[in-house]
Protein backbone atom coordinates (compact mmCIF):
# COMPACT_ATOMS: atom_id res chain seq x y z
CA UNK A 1 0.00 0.00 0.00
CA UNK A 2 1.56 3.66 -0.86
CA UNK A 3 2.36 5.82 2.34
CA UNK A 4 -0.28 8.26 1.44
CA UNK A 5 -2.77 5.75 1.33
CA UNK A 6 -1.91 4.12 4.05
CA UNK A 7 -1.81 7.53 6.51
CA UNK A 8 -5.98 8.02 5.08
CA UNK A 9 -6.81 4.55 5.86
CA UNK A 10 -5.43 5.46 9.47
CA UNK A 11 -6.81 8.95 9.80
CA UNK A 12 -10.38 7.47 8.91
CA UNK A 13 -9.62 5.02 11.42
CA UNK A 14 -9.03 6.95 14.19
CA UNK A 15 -11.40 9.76 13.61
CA UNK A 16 -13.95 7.00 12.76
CA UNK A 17 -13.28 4.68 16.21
CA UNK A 18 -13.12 7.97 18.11
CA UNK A 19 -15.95 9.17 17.12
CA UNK A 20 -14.25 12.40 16.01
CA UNK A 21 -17.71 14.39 14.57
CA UNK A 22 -16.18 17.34 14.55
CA UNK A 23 -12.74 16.47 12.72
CA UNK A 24 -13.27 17.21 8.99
CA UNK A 25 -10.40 14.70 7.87
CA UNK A 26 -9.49 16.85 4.93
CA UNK A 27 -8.88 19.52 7.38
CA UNK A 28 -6.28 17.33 9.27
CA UNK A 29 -2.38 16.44 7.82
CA UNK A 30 -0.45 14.19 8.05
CA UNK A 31 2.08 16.45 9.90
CA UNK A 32 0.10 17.56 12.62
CA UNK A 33 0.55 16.75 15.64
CA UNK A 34 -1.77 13.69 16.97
CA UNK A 35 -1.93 14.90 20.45
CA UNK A 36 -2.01 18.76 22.43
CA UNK A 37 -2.27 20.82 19.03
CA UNK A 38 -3.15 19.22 15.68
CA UNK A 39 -5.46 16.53 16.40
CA UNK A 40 -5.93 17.38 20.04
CA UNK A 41 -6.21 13.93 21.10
CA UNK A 42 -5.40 12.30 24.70
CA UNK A 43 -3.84 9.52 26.30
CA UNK A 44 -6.93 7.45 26.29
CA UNK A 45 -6.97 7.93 22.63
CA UNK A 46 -3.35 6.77 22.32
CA UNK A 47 -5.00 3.75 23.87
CA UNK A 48 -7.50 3.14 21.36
CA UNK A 49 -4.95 3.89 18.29
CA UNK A 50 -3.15 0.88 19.98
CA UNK A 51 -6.08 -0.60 19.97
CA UNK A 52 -6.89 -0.22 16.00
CA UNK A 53 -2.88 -1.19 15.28
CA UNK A 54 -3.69 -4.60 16.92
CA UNK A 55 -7.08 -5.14 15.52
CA UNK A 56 -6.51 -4.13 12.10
CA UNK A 57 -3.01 -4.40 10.93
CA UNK A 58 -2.17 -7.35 13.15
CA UNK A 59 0.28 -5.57 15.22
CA UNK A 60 1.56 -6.94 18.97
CA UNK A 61 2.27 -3.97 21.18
CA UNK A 62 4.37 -5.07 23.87
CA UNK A 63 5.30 -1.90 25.80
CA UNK A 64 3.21 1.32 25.04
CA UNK A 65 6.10 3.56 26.15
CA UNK A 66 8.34 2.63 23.07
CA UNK A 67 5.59 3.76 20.60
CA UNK A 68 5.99 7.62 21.88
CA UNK A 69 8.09 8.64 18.67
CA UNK A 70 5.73 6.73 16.39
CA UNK A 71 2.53 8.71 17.35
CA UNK A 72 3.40 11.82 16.66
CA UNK A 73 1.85 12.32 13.51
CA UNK A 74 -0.26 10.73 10.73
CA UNK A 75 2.93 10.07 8.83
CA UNK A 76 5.20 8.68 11.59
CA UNK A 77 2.40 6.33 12.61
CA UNK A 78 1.80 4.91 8.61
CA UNK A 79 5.64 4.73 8.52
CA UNK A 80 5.60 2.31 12.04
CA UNK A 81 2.15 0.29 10.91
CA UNK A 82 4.13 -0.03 7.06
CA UNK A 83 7.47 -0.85 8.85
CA UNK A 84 5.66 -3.40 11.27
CA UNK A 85 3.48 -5.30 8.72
CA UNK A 86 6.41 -5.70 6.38
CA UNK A 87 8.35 -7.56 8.95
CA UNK A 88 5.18 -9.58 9.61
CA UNK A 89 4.70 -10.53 6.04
């Protein structure tokens, strides 16, 4: 799947599972920050991203602490998901 792809399918995702009604997902890059500014999201949503990365690319999160660098945007979350799903394949 091509990166840009790939950071939609997760943007839907998340706005989607967190019920997000008032995030316009045109509106949001894939640079902006997923949590304080950007997105505005919250540890609990961290959570439930997790949650999605399990459910629907198959991904085993271990330890929550290591993913810090990987959720900071759209596009460093699509790189982890494509960089974790290759290894899996």
């Amino acid at each position: 799947m091509e990166k840009q792809q790939l950071v939609n399918e997760i943007k839907n995702k998340i706005i989607e599972q967190l019920n997000l009604v008032d995030v316009d997902p045109a509106s949001v890059s894939a640079t902006d920050p997923l949590f304080g500014e950007g997105m505005g999201l919250d540890s609990i949503d961290g959570l439930e991203i997790v949650v999605i990365l399990e459910r629907d690319y198959n991904i085993t999160i271990t330890e929550i602490e290591s993913l810090t660098p990987h959720f900071e945007s759209l596009n460093t979350l699509a790189e982890f998901v494509a960089a974790q799903t290759a290894v899996a394949a």
